[in-house]
Every structure is written in structure tokens, then in C-alpha cells.
C-alpha atoms as a PDB file:
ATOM      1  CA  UNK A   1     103.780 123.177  80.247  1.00  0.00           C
ATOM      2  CA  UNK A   2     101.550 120.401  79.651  1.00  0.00           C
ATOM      3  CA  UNK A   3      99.729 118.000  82.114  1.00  0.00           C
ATOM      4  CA  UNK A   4     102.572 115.048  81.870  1.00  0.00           C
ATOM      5  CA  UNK A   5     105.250 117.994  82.640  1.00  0.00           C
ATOM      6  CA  UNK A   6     103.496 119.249  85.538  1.00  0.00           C
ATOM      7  CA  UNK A   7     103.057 115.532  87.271  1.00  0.00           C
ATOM      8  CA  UNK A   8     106.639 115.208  85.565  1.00  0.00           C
ATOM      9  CA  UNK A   9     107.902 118.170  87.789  1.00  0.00           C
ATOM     10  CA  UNK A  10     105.663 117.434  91.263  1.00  0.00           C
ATOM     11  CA  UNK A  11     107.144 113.309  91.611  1.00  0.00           C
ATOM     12  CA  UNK A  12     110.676 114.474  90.925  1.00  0.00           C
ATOM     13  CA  UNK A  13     110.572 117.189  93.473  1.00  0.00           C
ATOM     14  CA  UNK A  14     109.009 114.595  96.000  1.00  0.00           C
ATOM     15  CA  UNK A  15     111.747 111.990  95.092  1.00  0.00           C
ATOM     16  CA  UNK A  16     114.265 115.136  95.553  1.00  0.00           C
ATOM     17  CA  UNK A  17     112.590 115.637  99.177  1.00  0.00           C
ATOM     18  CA  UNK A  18     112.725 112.070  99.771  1.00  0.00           C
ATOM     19  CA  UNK A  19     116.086 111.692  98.931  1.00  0.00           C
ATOM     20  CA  UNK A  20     117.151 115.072 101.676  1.00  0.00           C
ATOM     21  CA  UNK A  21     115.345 113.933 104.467  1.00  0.00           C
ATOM     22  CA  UNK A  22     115.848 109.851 104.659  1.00  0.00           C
ATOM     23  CA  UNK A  23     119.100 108.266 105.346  1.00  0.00           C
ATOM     24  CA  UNK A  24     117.620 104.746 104.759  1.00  0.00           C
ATOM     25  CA  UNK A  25     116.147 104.967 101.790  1.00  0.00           C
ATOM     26  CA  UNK A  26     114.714 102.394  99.443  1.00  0.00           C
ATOM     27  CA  UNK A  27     111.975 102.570  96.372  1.00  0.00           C
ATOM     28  CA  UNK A  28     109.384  99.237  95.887  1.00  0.00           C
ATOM     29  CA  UNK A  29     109.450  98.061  92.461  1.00  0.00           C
ATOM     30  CA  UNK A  30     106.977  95.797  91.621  1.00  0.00           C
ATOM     31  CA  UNK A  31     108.000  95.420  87.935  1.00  0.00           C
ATOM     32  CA  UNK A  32     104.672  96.689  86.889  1.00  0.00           C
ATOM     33  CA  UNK A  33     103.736 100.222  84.799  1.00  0.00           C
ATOM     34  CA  UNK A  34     103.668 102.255  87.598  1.00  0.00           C
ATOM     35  CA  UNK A  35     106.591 101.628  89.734  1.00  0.00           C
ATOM     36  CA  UNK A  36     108.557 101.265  86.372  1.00  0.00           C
ATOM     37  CA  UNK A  37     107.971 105.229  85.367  1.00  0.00           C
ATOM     38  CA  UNK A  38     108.233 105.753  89.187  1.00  0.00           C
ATOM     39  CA  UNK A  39     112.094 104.278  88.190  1.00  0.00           C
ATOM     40  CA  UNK A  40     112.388 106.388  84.999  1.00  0.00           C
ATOM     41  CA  UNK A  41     111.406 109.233  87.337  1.00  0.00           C
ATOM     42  CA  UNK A  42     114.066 108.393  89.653  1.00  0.00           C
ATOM     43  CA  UNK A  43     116.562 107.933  87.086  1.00  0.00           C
ATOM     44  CA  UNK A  44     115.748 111.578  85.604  1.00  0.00           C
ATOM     45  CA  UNK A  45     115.141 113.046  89.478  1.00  0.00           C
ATOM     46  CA  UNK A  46     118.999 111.975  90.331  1.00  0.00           C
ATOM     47  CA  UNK A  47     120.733 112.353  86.486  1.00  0.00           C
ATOM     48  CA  UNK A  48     120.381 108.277  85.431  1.00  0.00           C
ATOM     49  CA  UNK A  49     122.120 107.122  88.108  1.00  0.00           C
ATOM     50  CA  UNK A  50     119.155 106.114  91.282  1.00  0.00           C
ATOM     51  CA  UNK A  51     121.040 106.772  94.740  1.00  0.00           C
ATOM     52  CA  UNK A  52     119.093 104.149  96.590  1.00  0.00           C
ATOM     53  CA  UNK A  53     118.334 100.512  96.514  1.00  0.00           C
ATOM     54  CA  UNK A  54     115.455  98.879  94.721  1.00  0.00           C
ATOM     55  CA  UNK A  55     113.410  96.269  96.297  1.00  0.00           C
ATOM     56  CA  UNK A  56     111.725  93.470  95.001  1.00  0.00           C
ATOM     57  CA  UNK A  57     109.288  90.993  97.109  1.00  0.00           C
ATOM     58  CA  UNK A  58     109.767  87.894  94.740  1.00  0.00           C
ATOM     59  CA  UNK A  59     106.826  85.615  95.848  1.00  0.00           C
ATOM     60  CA  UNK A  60     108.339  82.398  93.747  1.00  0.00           C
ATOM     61  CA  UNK A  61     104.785  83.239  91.596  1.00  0.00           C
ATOM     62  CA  UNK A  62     105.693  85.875  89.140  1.00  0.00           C
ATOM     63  CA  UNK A  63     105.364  85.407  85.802  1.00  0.00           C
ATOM     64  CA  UNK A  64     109.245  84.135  84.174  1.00  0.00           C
ATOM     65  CA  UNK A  65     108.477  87.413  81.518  1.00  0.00           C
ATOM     66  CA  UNK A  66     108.464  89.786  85.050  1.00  0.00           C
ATOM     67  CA  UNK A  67     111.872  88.447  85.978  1.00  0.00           C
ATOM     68  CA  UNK A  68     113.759  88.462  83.186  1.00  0.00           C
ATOM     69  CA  UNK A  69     112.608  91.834  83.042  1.00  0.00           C
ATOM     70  CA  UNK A  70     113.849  92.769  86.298  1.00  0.00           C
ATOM     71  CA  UNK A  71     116.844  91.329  85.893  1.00  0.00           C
ATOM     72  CA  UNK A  72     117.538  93.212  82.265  1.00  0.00           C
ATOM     73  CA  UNK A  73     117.157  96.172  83.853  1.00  0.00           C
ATOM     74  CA  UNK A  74     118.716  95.961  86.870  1.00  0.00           C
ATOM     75  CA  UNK A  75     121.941  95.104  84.620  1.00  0.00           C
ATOM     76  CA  UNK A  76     121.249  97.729  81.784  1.00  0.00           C
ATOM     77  CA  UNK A  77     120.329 100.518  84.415  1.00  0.00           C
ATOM     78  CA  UNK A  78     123.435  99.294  87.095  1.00  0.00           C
ATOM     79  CA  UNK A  79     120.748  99.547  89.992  1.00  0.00           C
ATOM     80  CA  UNK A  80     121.054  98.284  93.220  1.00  0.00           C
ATOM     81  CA  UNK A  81     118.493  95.548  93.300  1.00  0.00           C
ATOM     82  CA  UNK A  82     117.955  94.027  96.465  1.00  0.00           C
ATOM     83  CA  UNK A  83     115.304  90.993  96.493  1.00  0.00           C
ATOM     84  CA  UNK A  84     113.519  89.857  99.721  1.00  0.00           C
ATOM     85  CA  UNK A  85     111.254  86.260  99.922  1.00  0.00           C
ATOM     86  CA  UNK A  86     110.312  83.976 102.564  1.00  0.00           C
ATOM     87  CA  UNK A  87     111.798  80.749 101.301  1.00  0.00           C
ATOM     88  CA  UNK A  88     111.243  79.061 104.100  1.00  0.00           C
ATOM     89  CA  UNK A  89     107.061  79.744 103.435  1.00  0.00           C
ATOM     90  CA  UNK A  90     107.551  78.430  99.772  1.00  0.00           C
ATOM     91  CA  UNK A  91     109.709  75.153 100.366  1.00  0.00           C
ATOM     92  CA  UNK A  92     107.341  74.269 103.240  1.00  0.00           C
ATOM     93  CA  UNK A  93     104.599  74.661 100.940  1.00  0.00           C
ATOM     94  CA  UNK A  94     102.631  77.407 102.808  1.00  0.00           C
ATOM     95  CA  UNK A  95     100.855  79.311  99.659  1.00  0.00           C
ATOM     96  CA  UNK A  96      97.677  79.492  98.279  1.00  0.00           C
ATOM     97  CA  UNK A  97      98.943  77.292  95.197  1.00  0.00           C
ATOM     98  CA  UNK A  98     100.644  74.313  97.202  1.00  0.00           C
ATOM     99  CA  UNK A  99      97.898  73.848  99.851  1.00  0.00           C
ATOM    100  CA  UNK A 100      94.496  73.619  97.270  1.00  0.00           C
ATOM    101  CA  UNK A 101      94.458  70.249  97.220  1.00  0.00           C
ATOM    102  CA  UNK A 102      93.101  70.541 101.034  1.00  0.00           C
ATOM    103  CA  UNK A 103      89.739  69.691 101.861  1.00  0.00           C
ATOM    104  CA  UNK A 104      87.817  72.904 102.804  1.00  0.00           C
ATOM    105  CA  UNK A 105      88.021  73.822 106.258  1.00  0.00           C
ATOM    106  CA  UNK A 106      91.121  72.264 106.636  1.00  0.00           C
ATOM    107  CA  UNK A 107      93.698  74.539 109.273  1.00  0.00           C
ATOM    108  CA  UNK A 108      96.266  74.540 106.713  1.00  0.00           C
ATOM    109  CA  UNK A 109      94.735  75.717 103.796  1.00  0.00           C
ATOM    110  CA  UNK A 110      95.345  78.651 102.613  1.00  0.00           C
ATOM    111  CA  UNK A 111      92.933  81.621 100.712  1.00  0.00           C
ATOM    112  CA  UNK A 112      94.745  84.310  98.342  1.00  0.00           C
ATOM    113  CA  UNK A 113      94.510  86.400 101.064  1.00  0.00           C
ATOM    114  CA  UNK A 114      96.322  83.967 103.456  1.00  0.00           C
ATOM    115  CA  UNK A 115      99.046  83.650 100.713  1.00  0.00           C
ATOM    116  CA  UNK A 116      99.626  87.532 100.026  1.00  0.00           C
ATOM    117  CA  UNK A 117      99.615  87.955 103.677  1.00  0.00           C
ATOM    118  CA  UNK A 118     102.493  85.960 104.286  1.00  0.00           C
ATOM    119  CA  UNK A 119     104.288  86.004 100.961  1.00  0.00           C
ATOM    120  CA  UNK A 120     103.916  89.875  99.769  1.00  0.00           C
ATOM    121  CA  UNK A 121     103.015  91.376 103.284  1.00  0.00           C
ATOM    122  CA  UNK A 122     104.798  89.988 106.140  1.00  0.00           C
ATOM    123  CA  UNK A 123     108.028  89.436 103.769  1.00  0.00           C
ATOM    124  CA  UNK A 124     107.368  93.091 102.810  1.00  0.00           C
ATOM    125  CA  UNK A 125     107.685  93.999 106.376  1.00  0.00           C
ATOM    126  CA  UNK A 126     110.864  91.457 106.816  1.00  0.00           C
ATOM    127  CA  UNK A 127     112.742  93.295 104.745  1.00  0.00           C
ATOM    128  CA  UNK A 128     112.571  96.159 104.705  1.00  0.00           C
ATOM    129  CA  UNK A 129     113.322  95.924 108.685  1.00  0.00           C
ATOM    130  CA  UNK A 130     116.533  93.442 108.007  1.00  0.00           C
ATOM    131  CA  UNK A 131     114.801  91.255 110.326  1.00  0.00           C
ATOM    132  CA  UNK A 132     114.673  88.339 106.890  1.00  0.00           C
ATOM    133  CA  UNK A 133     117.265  87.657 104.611  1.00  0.00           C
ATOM    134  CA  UNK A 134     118.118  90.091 101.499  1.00  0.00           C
ATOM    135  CA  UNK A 135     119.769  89.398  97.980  1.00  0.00           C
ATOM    136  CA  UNK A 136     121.455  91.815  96.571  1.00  0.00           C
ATOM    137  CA  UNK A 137     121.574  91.687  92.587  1.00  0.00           C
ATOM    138  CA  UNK A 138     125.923  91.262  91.756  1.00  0.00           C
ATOM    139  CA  UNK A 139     126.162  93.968  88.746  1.00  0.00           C
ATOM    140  CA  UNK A 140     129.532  91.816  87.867  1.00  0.00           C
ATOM    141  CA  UNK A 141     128.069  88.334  87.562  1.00  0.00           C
ATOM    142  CA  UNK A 142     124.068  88.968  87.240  1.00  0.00           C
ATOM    143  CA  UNK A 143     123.552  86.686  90.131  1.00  0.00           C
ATOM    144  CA  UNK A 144     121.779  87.669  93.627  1.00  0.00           C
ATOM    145  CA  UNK A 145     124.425  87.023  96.598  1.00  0.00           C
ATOM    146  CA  UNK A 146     123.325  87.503 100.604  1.00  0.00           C
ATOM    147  CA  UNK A 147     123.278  90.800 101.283  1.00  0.00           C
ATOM    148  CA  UNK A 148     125.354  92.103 104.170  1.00  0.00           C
ATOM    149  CA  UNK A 149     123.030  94.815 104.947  1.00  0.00           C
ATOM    150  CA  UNK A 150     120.867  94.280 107.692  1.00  0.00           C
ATOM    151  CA  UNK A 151     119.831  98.049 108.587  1.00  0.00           C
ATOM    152  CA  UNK A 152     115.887  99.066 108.276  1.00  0.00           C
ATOM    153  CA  UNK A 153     114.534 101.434 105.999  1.00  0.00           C
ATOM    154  CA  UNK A 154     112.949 103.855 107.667  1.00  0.00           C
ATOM    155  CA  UNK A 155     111.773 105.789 103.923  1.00  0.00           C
ATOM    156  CA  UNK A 156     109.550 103.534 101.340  1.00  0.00           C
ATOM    157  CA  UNK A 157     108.928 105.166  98.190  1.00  0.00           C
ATOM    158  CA  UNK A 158     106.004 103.217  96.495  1.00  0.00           C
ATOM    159  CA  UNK A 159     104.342 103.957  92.802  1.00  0.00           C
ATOM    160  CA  UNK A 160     100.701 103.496  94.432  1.00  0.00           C
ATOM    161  CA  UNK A 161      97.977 105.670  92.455  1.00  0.00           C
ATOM    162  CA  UNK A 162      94.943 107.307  94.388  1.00  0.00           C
ATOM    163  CA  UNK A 163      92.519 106.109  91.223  1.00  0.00           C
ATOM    164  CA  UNK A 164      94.039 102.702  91.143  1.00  0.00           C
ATOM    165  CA  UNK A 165      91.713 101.061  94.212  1.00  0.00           C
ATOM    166  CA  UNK A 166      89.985 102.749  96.856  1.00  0.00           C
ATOM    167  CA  UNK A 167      92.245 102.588  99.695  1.00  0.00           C
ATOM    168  CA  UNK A 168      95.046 104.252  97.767  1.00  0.00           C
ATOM    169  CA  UNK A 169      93.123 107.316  97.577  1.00  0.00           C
ATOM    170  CA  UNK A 170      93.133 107.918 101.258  1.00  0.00           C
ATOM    171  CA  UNK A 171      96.842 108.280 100.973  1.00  0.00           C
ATOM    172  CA  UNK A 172      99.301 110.934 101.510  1.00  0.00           C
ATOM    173  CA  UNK A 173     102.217 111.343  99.559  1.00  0.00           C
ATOM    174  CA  UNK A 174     104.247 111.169 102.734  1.00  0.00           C
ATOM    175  CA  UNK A 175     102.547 108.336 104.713  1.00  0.00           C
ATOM    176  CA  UNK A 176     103.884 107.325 108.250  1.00  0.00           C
ATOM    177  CA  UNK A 177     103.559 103.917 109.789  1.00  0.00           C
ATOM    178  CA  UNK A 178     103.799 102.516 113.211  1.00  0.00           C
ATOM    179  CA  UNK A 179     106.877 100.551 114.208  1.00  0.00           C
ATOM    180  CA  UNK A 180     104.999  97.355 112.439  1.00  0.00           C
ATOM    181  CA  UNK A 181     104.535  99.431 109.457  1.00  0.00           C
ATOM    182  CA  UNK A 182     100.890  99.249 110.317  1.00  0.00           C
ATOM    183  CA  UNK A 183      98.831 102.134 108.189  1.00  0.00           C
ATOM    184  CA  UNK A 184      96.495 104.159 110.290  1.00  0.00           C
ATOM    185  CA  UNK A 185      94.120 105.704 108.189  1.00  0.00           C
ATOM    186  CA  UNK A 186      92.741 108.302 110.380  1.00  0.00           C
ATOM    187  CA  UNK A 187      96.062 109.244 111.909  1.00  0.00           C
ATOM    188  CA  UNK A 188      97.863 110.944 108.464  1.00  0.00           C
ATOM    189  CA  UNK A 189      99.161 114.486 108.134  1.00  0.00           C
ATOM    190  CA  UNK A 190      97.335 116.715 106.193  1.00  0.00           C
ATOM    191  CA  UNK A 191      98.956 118.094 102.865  1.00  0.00           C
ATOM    192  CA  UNK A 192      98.017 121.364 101.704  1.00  0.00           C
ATOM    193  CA  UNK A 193      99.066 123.417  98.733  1.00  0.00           C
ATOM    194  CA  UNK A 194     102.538 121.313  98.376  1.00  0.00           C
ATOM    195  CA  UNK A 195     103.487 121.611 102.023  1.00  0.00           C
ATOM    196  CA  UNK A 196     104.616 118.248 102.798  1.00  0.00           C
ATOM    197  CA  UNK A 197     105.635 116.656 106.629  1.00  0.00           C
ATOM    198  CA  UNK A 198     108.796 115.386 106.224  1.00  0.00           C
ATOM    199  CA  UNK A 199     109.914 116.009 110.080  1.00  0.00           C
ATOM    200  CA  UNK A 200     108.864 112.699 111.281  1.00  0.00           C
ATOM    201  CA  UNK A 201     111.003 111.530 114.430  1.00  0.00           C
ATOM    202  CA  UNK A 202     114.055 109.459 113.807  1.00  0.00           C
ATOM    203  CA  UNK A 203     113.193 105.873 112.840  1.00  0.00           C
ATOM    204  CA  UNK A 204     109.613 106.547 111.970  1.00  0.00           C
ATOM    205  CA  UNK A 205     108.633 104.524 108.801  1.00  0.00           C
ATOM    206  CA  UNK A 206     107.226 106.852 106.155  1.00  0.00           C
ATOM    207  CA  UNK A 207     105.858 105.730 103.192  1.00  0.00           C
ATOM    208  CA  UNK A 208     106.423 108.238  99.962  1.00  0.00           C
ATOM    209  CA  UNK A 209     104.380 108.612  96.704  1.00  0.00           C
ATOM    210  CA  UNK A 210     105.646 110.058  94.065  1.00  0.00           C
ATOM    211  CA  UNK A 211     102.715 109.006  91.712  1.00  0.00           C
ATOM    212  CA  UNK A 212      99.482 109.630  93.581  1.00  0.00           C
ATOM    213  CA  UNK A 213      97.932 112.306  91.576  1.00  0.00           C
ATOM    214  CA  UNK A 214      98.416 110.385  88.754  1.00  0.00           C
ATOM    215  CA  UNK A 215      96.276 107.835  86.521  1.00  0.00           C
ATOM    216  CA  UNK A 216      96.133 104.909  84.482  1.00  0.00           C
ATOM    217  CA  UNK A 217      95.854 106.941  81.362  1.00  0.00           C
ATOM    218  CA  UNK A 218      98.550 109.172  82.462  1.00  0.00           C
ATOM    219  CA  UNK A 219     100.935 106.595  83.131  1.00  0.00           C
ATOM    220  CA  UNK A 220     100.111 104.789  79.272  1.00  0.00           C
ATOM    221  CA  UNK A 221     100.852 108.670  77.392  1.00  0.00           C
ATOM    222  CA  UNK A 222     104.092 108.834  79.968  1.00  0.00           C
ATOM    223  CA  UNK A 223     105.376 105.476  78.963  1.00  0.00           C
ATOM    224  CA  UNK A 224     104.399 106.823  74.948  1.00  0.00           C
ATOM    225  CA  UNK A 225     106.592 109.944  75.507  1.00  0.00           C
ATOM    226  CA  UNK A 226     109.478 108.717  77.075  1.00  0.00           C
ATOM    227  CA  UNK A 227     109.692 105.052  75.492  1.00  0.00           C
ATOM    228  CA  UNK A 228     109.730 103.375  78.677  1.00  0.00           C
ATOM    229  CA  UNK A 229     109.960  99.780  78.331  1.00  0.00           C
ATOM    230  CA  UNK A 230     107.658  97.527  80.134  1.00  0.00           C
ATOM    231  CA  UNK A 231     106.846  94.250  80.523  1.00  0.00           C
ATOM    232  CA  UNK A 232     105.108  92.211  77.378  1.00  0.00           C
ATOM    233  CA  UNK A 233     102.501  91.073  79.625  1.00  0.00           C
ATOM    234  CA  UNK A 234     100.443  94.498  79.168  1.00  0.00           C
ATOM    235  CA  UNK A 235     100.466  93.768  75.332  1.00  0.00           C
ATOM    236  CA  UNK A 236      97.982  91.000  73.546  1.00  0.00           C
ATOM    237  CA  UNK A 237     100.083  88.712  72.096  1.00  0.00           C
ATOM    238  CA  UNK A 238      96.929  86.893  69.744  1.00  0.00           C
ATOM    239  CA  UNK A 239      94.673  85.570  72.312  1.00  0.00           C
ATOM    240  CA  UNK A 240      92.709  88.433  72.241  1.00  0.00           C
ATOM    241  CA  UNK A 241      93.523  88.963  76.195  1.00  0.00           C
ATOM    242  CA  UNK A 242      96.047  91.076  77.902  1.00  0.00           C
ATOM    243  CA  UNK A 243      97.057  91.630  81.820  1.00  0.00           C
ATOM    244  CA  UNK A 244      96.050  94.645  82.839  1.00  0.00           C
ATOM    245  CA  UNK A 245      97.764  94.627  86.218  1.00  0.00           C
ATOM    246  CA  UNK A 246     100.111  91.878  87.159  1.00  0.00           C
ATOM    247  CA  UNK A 247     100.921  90.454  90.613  1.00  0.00           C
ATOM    248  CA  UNK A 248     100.941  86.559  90.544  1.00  0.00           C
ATOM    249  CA  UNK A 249     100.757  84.438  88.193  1.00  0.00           C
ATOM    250  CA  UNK A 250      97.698  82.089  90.325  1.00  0.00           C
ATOM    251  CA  UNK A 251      96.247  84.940  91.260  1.00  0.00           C
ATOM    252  CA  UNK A 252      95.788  87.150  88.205  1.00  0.00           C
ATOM    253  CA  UNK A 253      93.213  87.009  85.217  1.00  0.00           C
ATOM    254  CA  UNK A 254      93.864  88.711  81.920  1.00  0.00           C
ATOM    255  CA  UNK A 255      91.003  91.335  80.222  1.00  0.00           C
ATOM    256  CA  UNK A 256      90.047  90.741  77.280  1.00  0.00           C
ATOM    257  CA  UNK A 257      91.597  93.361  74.980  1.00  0.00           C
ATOM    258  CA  UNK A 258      93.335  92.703  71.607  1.00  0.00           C
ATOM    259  CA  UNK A 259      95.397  96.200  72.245  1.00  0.00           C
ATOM    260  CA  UNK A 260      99.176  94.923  70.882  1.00  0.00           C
ATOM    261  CA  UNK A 261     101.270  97.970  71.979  1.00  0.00           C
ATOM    262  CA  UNK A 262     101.352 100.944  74.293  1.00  0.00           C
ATOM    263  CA  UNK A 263      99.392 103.361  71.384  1.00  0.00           C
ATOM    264  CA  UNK A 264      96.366 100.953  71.116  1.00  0.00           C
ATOM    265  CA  UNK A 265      96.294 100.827  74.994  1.00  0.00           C
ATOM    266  CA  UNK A 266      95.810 104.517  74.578  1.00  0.00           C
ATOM    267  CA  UNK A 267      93.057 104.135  72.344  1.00  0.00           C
ATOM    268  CA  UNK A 268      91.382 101.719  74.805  1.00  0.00           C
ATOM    269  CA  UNK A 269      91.496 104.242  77.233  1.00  0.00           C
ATOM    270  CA  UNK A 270      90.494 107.112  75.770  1.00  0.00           C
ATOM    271  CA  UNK A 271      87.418 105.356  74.010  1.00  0.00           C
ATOM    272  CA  UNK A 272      85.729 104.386  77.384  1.00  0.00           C
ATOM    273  CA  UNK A 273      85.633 100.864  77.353  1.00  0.00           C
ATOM    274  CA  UNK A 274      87.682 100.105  80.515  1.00  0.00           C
ATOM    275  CA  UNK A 275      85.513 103.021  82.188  1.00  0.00           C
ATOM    276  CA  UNK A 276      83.420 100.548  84.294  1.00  0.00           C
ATOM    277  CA  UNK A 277      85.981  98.175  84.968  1.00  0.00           C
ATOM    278  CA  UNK A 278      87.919  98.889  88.180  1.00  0.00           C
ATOM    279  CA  UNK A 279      92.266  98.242  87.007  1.00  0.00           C
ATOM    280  CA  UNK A 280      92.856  95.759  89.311  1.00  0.00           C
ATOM    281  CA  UNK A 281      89.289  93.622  88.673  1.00  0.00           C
ATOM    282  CA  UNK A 282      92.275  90.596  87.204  1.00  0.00           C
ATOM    283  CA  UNK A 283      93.964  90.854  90.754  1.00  0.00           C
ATOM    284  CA  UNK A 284      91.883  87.962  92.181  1.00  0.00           C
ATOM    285  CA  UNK A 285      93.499  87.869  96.186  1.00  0.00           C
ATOM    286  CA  UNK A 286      91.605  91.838  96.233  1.00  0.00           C
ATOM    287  CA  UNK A 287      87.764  90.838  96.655  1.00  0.00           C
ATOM    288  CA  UNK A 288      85.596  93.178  98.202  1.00  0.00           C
ATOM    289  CA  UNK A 289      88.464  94.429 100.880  1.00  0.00           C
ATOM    290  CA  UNK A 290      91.775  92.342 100.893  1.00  0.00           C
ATOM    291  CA  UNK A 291      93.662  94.882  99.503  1.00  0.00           C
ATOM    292  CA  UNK A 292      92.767  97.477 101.583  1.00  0.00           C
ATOM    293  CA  UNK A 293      93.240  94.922 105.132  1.00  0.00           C
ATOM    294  CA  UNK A 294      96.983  93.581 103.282  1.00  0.00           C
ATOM    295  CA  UNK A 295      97.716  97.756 103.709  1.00  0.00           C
ATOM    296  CA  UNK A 296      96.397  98.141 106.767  1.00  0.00           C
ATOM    297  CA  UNK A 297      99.255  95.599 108.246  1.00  0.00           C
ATOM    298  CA  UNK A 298     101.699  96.805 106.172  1.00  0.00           C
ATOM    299  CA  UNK A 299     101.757  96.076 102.472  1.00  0.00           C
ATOM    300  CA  UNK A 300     102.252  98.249  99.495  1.00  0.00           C
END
């Protein structure tokens, strides 16, 4: 048994335990590599058919490519997609985008960090509490009608990596949260030789992570063995650039990197060149700790 077979075996026995001890169940899927083999996972943990919803935070910013994606998918895979967004927030123009032609210092202008709290955080928090409105994806028609289902979910299984930024390493793989979803670092139950706390008290929210011993490089050879598909975004398509971790389209900066499929990606990898260069250094809302306060309140 190989290295991919072992982290193979440990996520789909945490998705198993997931699965036994959550009623209200629901997996984040941010259409990038990670969560997208956190799917495949699913799909091979439960026999290709996933047993729980799918949620999506759709900021109005993604890149068309990430949709359509999504959307394929969800069809080809018959998955319950359910979409969450604060509308109102968008149509009254309160994003980072839509408020830059402020003057600085202006009260209503908003930073990236301003924007992902409100967009990606607090509508993070909306839904998956019922307290905002939910989509559901229509596996008939291909369209997203209101969703009737208004019920919290009290178990979050999330594709974060403990190499992927620093406060993902301080993680457990099951993570509970206050009744704001607020993350409190020093309060998390320690995990020893694959003993896991799954006994929280009814309605606690517990975030789950399947993929936290994993890395980049493992997820690139997974998505080589298995032929997952992913988004064309990863790939250079002749600009000699390529995204190396996608969130919004204002808010994200390509590497530069003329790798054109997933076994040149490897390559990069492998030789070193990315060794210096933290994955997320395109993700322009992080800075020095944005990612690490979005968590703190409740984000992925």
C-alpha cells in the first residue's frame, strides 16, 4: 500500500465517521482541487452516490469557467447542490469591486477583507444555519429553485489542508465551533493515534477534514491516478500564467507557470520551483493574517 492508498483509506474512514455520527450533514465545495478529490472521495466513501448535500457560497465573483464547472458536475454526478449568496450585499453594491471608486477613508468602502467577510464568511455562516436563503440545484431542469430546507447543519466537512496556510495546520480533523461557528483555537480536542471526538453535544457545529494530512503534491498525483477532472483554470492556456488557487476573480493573481496539464504540474512540483512560494500567495484578500481572522469568525 502506497502513500496515496493510505491517505486514500484515512479520509474515507473519516467521511464514513462523519456520515454515522451527524444527522445534518453537508460537505463545502469550493470548486477548487481540493474539495473536488474531497468529492471523488465521497463518491468512492458512499459507492458514487454522496448521501449529503453540497454547498456552494457563490460570491457573484467566480470565474464563469468555475460555474459551468459546478454546474456539469452537479448534473453528471446527480448531487444535491445547494448554493447560498447574499444577494441583497451584491445588488446594493456592498463588495470590494463595486465600492473602489470611493475616496479612501470613505465609511463605505470596502477592503478584500471587508468583502470576504461579508460575501464568503457571514453568508457561509447564513447558510449553513438556514437563517439566509438556499438554492437547491433541480437535477430535472439544471436550474437552482428556493430551497425548502431551512434546518442547520450542525456537521461541515471542508477539504482544508494543514500545509496549505498556516492557520489550517492548527486544525483538527474534527473541529467544533461555538454557536456562531466561531473557531477557538486553543479550545480543540486532541487527536491521538486515530482516536477521533465525535461525541460532541447535540447541535454543536463540528467542522470535519477529511484532507488535512494531505498536500499540494499529493492532491496533483491523486487527481493523475484517478482522472479527476478539474477546473481549466489550474492549466496555462498560452500566457505563460496559470491560477494556482482560485477564489475570486478580483481578488486572485495567476503564477507564472507555462505547466498545460495535471503531469507538468507534477513536474513543477517535484522540481522545487514553487518551494518558496506559499499556494495561496495569488489569493490577494489573505495578507499577512486575513485568512486566519475570516476563520476565526467562521469561514472555511
Amino acid at each position: 500500500m502506497d502513500s496515496l492508498d493510505q491517505l486514500e483509506q484515512q479520509s474515507v474512514y473519516i467521511l464514513r465517521e462523519a456520515f454515522r455520527h451527524f444527522e445534518r450533514l453537508c460537505m463545502l465545495w469550493s470548486i477548487g482541487k481540493d474539495s473536488t478529490v474531497l468529492l471523488w472521495l465521497a463518491r468512492k466513501a458512499f459507492f458514487g452516490h454522496v448521501p449529503f448535500p453540497l454547498v456552494h457560497i457563490d460570491t457573484s465573483y467566480k470565474l464563469p469557467e468555475m460555474i459551468a464547472y459546478r454546474d456539469r458536475l452537479a448534473l453528471e454526478y446527480k448531487l444535491q447542490m445547494v448554493v447560498g449568496q447574499d444577494a441583497d450585499a451584491i445588488r446594493e453594491g456592498r463588495t470590494f469591486p463595486a465600492t473602489q471608486h470611493l475616496p479612501d477613508g470613505h465609511p463605505d468602502k470596502l477592503s478584500r477583507v471587508d468583502c470576504c467577510g461579508i460575501l464568503k464568511r457571514d453568508s457561509l455562516k447564513g447558510t449553513l444555519q438556514g437563517t439566509m436563503p438556499r438554492k437547491r440545484m433541480n437535477l430535472q431542469t439544471g436550474q437552482y429553485d428556493p430551497d425548502p430546507d431551512r434546518e442547520p447543519y450542525h456537521g461541515v466537512i471542508v477539504g482544508a489542508r494543514a500545509d496549505e496556510e498556516g492557520s489550517r495546520s492548527k486544525e483538527r480533523y474534527f473541529s467544533p465551533r461555538d454557536k456562531n461557528n466561531a473557531w477557538d483555537v486553543g479550545d480543540q480536542p486532541p487527536e491521538f493515534w486515530n482516536q477521533f471526538k465525535t461525541d460532541f453535544a447535540p447541535g454543536t457545529h463540528v467542522r470535519i477534514h477529511p484532507l488535512l494530512d494531505w498536500t499540494e503534491l499529493h492532491v496533483w498525483e491523486y487527481i493523475k491516478r484517478e482522472s479527476i477532472p478539474t477546473v481549466s483554470l489550474y492549466y496555462d492556456q498560452g500566457s505563460g500564467t496559470r491560477y494556482r488557487s482560485l477564489g475570486c476573480g478580483p481578488c486572485q493573481a495567476p503564477i507564472q507557470s507555462t505547466a498545460r496539464n495535471v503531469d507538468e504540474i507534477l513536474v513543477e512540483l517535484r522540481s522545487g520551483k514553487l518551494r518558496n512560494i506559499a499556494e495561496r500567495s495569488g489569493r490577494l484578500q489573505d495578507g499577512k493574517h486575513g485568512l486566519e481572522e475570516l476563520r476565526r469568525d467562521g469561514y472555511m
